[in-house]
PDB file of N, CA and C in Angstrom:
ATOM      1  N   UNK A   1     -13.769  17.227  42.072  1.00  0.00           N
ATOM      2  CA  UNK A   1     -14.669  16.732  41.052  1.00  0.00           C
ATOM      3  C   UNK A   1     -14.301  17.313  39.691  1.00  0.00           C
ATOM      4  N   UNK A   2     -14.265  18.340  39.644  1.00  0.00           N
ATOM      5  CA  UNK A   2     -13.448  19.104  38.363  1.00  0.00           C
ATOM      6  C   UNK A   2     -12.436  18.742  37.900  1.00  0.00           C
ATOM      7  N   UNK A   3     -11.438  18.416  38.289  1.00  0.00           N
ATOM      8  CA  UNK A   3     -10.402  17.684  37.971  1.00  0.00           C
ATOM      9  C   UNK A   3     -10.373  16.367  37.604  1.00  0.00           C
ATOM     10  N   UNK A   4     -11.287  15.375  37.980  1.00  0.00           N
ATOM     11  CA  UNK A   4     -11.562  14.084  37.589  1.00  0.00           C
ATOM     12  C   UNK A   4     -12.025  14.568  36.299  1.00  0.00           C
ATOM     13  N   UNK A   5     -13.050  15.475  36.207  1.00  0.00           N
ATOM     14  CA  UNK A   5     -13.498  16.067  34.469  1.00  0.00           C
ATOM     15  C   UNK A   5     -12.928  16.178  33.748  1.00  0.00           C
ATOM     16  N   UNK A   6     -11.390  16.779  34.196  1.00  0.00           N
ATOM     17  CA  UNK A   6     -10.340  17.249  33.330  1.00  0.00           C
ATOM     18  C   UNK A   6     -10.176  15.930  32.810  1.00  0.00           C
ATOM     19  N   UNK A   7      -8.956  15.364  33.990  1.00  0.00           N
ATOM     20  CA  UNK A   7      -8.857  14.250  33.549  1.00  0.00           C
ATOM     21  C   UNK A   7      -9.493  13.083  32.393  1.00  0.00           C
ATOM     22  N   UNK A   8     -10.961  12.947  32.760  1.00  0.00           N
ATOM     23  CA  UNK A   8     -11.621  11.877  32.225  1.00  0.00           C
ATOM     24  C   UNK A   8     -11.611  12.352  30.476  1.00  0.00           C
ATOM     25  N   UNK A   9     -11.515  13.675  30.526  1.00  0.00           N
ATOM     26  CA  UNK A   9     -11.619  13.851  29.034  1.00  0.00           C
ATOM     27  C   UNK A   9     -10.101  14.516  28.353  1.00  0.00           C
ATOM     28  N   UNK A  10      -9.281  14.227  29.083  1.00  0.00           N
ATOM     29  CA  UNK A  10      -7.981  14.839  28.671  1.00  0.00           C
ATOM     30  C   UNK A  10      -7.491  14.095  27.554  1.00  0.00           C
ATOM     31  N   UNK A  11      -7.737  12.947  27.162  1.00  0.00           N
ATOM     32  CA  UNK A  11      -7.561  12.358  25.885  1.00  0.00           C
ATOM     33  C   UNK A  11      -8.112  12.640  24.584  1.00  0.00           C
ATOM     34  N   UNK A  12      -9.246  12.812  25.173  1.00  0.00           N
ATOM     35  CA  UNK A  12      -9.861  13.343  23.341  1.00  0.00           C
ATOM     36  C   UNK A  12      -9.595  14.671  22.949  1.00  0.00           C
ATOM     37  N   UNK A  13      -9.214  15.550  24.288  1.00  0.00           N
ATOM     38  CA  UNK A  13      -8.780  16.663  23.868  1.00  0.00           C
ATOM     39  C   UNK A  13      -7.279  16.340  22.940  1.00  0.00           C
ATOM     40  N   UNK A  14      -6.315  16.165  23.839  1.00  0.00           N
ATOM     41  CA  UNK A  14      -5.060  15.731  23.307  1.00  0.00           C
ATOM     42  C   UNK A  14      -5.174  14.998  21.866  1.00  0.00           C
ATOM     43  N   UNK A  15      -6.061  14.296  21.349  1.00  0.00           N
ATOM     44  CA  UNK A  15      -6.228  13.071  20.263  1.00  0.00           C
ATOM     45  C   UNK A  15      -6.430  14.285  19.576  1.00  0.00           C
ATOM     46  N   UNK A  16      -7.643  14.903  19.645  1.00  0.00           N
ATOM     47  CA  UNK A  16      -8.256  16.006  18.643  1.00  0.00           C
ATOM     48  C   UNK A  16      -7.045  17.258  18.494  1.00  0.00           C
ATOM     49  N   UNK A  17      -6.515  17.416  18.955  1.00  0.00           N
ATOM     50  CA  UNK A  17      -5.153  18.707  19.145  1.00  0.00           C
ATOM     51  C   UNK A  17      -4.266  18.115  17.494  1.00  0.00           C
ATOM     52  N   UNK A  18      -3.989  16.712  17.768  1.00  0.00           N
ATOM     53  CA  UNK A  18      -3.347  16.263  17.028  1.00  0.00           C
ATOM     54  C   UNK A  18      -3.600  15.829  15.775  1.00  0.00           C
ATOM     55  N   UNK A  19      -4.696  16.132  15.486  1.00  0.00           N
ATOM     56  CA  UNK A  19      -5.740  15.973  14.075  1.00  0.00           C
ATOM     57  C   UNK A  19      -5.377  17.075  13.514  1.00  0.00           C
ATOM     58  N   UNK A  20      -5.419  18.604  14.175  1.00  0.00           N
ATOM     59  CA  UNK A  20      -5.405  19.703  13.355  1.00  0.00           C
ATOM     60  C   UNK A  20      -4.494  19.671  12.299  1.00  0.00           C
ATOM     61  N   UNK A  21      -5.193  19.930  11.170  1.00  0.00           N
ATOM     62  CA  UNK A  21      -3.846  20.397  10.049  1.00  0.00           C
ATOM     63  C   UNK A  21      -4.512  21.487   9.872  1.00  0.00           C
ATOM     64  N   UNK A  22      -3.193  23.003   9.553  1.00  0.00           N
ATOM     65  CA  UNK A  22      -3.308  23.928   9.685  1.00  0.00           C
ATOM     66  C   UNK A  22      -3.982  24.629   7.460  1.00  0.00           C
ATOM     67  N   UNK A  23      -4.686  24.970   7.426  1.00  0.00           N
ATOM     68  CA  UNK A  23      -5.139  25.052   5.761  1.00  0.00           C
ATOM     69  C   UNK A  23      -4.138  25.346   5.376  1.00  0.00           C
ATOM     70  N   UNK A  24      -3.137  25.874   5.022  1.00  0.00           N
ATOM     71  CA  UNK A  24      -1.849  26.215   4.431  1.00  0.00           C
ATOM     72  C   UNK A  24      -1.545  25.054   4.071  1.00  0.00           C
ATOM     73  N   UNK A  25      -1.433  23.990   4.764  1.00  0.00           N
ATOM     74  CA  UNK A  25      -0.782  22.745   4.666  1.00  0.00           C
ATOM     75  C   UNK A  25      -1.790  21.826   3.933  1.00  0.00           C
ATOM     76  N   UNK A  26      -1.226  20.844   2.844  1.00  0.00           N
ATOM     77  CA  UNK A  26      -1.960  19.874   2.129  1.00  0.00           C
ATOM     78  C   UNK A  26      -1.551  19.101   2.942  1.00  0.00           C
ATOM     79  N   UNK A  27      -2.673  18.417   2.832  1.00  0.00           N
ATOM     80  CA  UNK A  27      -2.845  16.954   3.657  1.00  0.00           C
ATOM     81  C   UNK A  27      -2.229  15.373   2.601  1.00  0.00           C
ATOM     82  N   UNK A  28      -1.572  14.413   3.176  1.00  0.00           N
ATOM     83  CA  UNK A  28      -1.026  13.805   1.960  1.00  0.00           C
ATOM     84  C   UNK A  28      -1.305  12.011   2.637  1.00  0.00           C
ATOM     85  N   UNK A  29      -2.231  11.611   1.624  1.00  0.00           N
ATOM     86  CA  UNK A  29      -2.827  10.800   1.405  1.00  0.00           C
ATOM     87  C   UNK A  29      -2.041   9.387   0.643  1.00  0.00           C
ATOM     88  N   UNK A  30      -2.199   8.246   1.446  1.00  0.00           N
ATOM     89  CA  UNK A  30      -1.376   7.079   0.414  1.00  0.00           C
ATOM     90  C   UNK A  30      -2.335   6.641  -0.733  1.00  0.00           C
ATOM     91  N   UNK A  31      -4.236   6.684  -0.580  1.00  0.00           N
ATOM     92  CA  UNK A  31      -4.910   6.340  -1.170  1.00  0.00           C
ATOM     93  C   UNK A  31      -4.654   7.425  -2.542  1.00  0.00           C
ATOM     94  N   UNK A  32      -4.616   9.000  -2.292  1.00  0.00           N
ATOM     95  CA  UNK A  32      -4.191   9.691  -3.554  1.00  0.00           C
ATOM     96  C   UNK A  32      -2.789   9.001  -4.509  1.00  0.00           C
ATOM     97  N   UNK A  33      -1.677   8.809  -3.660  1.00  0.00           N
ATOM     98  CA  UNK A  33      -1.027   8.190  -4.654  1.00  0.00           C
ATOM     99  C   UNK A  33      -1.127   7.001  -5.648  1.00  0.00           C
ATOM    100  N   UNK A  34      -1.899   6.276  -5.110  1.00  0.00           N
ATOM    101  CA  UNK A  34      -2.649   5.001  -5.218  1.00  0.00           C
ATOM    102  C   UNK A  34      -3.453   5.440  -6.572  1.00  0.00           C
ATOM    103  N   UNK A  35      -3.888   6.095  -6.626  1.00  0.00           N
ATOM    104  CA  UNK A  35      -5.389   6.558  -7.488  1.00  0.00           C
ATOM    105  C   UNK A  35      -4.363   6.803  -8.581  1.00  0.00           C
ATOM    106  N   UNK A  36      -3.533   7.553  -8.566  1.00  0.00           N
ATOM    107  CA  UNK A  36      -2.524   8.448  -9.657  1.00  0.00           C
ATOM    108  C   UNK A  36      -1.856   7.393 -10.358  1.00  0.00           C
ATOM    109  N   UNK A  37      -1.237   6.328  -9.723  1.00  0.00           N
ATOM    110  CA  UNK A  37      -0.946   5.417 -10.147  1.00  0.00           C
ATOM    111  C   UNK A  37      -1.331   4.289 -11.121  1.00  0.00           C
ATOM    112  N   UNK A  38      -0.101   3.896 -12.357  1.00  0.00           N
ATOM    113  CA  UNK A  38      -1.426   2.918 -12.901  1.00  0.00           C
ATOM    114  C   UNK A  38      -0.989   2.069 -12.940  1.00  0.00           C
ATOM    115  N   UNK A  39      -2.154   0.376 -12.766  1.00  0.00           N
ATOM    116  CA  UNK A  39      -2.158  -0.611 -12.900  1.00  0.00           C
ATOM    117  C   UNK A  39      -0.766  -1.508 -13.383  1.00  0.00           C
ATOM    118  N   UNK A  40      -0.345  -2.590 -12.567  1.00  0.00           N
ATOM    119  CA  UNK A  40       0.414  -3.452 -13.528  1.00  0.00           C
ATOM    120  C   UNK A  40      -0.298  -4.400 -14.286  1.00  0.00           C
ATOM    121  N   UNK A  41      -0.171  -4.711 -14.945  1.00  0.00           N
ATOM    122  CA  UNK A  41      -1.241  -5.761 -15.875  1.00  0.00           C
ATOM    123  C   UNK A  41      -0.328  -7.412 -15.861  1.00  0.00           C
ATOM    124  N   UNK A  42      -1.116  -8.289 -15.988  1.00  0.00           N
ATOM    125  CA  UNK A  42      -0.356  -9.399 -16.384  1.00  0.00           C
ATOM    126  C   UNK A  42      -0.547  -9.522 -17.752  1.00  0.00           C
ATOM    127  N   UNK A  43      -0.394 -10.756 -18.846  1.00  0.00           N
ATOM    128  CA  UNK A  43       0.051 -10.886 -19.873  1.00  0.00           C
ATOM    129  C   UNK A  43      -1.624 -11.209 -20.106  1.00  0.00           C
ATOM    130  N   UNK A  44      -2.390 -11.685 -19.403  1.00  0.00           N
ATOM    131  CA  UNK A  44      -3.710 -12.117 -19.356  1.00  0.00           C
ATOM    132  C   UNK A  44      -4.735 -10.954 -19.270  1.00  0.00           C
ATOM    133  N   UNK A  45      -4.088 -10.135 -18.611  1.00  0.00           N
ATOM    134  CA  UNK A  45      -4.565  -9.085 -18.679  1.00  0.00           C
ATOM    135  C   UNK A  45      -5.463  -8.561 -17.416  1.00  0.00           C
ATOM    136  N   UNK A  46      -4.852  -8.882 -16.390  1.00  0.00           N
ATOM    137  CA  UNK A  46      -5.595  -9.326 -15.052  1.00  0.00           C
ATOM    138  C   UNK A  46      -4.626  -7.951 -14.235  1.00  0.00           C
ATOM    139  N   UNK A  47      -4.936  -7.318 -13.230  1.00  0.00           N
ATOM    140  CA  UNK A  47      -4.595  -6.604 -11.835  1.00  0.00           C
ATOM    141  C   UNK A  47      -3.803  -7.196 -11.536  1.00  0.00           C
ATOM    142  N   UNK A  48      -2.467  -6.729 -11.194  1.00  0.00           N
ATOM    143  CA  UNK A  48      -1.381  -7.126 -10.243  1.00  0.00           C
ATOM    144  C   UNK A  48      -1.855  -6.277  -8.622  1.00  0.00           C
ATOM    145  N   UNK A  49      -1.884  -6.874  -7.775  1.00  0.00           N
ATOM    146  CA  UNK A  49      -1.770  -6.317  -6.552  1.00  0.00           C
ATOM    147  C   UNK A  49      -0.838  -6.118  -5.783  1.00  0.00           C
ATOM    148  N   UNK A  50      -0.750  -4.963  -5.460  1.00  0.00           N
ATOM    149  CA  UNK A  50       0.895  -4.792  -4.614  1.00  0.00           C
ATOM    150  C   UNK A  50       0.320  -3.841  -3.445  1.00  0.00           C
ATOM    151  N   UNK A  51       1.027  -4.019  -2.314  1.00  0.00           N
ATOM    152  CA  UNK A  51       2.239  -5.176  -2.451  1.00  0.00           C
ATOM    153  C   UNK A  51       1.607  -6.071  -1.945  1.00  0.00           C
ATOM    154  N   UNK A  52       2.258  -7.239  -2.225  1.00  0.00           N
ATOM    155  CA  UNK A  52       1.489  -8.551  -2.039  1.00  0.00           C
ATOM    156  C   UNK A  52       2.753  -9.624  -1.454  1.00  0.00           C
ATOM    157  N   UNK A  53       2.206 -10.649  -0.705  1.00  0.00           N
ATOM    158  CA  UNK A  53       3.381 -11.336   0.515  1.00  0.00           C
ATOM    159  C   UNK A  53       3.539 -12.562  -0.092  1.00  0.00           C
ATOM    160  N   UNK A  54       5.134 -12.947  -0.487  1.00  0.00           N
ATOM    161  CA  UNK A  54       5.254 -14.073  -1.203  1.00  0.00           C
ATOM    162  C   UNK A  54       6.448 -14.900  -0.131  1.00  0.00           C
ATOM    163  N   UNK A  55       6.415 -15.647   0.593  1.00  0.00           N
ATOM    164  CA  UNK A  55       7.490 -16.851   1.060  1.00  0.00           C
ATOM    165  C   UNK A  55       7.430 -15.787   2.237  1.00  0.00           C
ATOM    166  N   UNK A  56       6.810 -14.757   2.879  1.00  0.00           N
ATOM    167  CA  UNK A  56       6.761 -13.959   4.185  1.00  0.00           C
ATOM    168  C   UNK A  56       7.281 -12.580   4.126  1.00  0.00           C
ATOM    169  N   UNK A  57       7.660 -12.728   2.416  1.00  0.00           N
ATOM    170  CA  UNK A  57       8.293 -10.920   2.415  1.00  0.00           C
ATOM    171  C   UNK A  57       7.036 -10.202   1.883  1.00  0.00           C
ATOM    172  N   UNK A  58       7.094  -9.274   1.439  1.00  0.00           N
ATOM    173  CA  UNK A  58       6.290  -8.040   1.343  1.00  0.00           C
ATOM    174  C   UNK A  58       6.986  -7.152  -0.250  1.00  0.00           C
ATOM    175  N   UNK A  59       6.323  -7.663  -1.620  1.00  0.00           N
ATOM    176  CA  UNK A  59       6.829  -7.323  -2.565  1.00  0.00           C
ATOM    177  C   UNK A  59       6.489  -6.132  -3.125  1.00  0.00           C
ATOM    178  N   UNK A  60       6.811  -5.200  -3.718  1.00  0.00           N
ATOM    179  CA  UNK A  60       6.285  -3.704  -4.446  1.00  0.00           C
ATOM    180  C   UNK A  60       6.120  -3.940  -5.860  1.00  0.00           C
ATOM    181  N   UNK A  61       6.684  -4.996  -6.209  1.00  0.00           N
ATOM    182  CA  UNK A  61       6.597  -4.885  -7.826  1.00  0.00           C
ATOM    183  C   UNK A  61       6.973  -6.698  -8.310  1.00  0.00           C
ATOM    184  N   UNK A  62       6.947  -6.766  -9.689  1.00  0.00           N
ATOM    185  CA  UNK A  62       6.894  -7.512 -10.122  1.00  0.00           C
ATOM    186  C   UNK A  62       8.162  -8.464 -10.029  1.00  0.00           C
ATOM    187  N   UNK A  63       8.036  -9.989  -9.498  1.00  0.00           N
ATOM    188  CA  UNK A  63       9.769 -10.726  -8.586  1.00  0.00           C
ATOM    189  C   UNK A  63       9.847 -11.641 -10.161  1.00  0.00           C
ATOM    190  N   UNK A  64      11.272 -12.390 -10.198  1.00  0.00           N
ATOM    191  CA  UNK A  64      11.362 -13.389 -10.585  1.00  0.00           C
ATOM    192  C   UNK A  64      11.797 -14.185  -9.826  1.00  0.00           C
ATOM    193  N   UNK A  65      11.200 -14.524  -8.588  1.00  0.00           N
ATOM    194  CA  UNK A  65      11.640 -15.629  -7.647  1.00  0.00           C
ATOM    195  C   UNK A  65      10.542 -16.938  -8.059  1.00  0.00           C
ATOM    196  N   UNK A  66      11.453 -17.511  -7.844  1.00  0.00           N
ATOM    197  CA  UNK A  66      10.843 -19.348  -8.314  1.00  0.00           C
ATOM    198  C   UNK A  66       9.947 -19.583  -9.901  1.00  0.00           C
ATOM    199  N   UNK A  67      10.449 -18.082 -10.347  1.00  0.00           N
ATOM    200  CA  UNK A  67      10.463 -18.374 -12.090  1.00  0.00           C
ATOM    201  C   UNK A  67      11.175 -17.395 -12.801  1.00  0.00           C
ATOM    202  N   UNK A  68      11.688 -18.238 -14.157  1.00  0.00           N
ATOM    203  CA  UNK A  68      12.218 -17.407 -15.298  1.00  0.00           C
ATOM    204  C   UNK A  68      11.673 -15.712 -15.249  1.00  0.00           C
ATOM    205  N   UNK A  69      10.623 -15.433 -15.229  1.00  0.00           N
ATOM    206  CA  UNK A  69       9.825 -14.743 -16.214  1.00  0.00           C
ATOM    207  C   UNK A  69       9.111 -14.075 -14.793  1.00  0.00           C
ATOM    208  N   UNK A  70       9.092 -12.988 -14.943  1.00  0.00           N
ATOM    209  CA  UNK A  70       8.550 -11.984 -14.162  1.00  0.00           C
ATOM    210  C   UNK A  70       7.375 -12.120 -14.002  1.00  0.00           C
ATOM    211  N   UNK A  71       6.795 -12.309 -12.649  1.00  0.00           N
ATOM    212  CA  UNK A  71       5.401 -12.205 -12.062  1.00  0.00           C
ATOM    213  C   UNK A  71       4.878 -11.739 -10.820  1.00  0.00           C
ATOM    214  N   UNK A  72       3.399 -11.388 -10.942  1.00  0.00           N
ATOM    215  CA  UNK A  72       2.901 -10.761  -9.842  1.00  0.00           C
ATOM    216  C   UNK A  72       2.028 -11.764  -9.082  1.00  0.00           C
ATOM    217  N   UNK A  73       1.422 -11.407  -8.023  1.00  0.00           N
ATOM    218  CA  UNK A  73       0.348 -12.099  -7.306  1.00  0.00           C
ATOM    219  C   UNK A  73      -0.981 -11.340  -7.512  1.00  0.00           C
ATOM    220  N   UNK A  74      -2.109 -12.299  -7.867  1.00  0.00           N
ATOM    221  CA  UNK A  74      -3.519 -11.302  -8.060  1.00  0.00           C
ATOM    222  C   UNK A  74      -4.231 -10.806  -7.143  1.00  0.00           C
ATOM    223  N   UNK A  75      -3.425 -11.616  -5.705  1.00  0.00           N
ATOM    224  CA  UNK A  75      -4.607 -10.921  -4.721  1.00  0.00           C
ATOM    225  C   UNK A  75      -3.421 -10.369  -3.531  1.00  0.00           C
ATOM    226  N   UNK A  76      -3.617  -9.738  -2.232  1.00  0.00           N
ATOM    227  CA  UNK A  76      -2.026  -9.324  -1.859  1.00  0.00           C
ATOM    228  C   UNK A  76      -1.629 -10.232  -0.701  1.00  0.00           C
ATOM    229  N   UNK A  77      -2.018 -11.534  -0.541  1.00  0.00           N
ATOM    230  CA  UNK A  77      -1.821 -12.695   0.117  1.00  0.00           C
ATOM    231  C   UNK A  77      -1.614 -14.031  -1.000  1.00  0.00           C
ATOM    232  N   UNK A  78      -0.294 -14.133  -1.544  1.00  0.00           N
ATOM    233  CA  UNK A  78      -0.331 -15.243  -2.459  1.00  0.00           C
ATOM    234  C   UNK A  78       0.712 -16.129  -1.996  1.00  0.00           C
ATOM    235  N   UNK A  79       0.739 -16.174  -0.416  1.00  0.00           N
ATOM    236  CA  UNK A  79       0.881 -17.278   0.370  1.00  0.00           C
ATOM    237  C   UNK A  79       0.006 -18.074   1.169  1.00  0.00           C
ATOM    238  N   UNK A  80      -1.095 -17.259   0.678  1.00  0.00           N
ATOM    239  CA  UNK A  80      -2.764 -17.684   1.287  1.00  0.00           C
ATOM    240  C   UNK A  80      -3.609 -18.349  -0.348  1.00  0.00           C
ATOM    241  N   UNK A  81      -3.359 -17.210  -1.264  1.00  0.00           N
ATOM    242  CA  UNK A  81      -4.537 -17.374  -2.369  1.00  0.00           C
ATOM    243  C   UNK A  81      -3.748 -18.546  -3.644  1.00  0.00           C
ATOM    244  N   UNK A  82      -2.458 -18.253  -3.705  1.00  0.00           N
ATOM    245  CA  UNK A  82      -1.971 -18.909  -4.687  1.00  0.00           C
ATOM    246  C   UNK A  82      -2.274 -18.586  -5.964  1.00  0.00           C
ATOM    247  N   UNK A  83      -2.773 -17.221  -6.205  1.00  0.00           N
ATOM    248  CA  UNK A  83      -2.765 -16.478  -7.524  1.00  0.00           C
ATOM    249  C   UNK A  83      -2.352 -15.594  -7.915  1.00  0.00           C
ATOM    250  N   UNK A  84      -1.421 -16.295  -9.331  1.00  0.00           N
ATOM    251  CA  UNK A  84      -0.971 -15.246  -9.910  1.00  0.00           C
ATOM    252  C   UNK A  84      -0.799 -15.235 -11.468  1.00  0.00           C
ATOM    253  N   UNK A  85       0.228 -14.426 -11.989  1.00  0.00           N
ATOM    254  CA  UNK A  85       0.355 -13.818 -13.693  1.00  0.00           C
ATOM    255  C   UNK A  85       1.683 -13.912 -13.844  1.00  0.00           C
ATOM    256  N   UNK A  86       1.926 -14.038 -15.243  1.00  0.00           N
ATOM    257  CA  UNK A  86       3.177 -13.413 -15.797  1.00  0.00           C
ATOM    258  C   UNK A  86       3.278 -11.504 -15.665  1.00  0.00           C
ATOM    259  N   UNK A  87       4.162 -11.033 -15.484  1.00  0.00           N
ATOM    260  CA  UNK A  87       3.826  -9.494 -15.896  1.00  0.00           C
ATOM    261  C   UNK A  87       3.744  -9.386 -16.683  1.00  0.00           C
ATOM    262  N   UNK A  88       3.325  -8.414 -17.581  1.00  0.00           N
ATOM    263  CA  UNK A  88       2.984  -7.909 -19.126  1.00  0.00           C
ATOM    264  C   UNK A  88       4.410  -7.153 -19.213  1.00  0.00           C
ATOM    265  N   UNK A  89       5.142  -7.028 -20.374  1.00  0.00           N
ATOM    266  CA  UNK A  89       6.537  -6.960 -20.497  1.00  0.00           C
ATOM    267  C   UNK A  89       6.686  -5.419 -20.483  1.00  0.00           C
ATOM    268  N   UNK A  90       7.403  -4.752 -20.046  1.00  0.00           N
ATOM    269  CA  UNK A  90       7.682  -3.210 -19.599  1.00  0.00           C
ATOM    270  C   UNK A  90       6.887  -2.729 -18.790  1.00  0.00           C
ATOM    271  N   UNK A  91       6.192  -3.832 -17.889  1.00  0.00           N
ATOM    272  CA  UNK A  91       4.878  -2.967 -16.838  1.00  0.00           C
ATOM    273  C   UNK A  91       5.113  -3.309 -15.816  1.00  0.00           C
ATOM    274  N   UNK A  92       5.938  -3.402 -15.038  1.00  0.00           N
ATOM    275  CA  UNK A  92       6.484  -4.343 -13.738  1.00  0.00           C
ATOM    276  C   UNK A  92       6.574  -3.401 -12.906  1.00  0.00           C
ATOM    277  N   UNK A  93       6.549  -1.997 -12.677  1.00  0.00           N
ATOM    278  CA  UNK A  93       6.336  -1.199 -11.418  1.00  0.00           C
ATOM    279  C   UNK A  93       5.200  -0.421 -11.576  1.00  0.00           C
ATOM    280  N   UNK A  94       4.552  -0.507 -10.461  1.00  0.00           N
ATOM    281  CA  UNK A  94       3.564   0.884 -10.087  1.00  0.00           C
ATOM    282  C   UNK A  94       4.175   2.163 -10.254  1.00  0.00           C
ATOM    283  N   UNK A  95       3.866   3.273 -10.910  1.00  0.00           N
ATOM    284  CA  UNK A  95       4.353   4.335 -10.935  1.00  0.00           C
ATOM    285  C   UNK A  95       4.248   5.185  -9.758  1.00  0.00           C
ATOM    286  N   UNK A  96       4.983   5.932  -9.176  1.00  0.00           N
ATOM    287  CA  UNK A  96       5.240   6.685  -7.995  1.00  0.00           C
ATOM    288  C   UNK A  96       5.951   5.591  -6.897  1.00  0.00           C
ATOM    289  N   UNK A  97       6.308   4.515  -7.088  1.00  0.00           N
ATOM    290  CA  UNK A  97       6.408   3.261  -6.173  1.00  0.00           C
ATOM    291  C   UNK A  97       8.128   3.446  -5.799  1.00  0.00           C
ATOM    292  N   UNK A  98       8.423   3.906  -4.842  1.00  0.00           N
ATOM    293  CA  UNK A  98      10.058   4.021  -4.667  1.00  0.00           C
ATOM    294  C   UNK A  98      10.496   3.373  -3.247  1.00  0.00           C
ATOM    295  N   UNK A  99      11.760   3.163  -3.525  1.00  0.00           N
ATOM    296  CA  UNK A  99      12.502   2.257  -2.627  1.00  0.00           C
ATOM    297  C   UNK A  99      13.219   3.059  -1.569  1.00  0.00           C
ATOM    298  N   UNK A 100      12.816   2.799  -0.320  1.00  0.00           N
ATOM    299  CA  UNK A 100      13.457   3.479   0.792  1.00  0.00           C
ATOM    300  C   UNK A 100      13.878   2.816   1.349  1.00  0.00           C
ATOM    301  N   UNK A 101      15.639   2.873   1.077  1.00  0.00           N
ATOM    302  CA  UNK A 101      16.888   2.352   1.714  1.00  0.00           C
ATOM    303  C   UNK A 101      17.335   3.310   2.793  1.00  0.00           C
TER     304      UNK A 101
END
């Protein structure tokens, strides 16, 4: 019977083991980078959302696909919403936003 006990709760032990972060250690958050970060603007003056899914990819910053002129999507489905902006000119990346090749 004791052993079924073990058992039955050997997961949340194990789950909770793996939560610990030790205080020495900062904990590192995508929403903090997020916060630090500022806004892309369009020319309208509207929120760029990133990343946002255009033709099934997954964009970080501002494309010129299927136009001249650099733009974002306003919501992060603009193969669903169909809205978007020009970028506002020198504002085309989120800051902290890097490319891992």
């Amino acid at each position: 019977m004791m052993l079924y006990f073990v058992l039955l709760f050997l997961p949340f032990v194990i789950s909770a083991r793996t939560r610990m972060v030790l205080p020495t250690y900062e904990t590192f958050s995508t929403r903090n980078v997020n916060r630090d970060s500022h806004k892309v603007l369009t020319v309208e003056g509207k929120e760029c959302k990133f990343p946002f899914r255009h033709g099934g990819s997954i964009h970080h910053h501002c494309i010129t696909i299927s136009f001249s002129r650099s733009w974002c999507s306003l919501t992060h489905n603009f193969d669903r919403d169909f809205l978007w902006g020009y970028c506002a000119p020198g504002n085309t990346q989120p800051i902290g936003e890097r490319s891992f090749l």
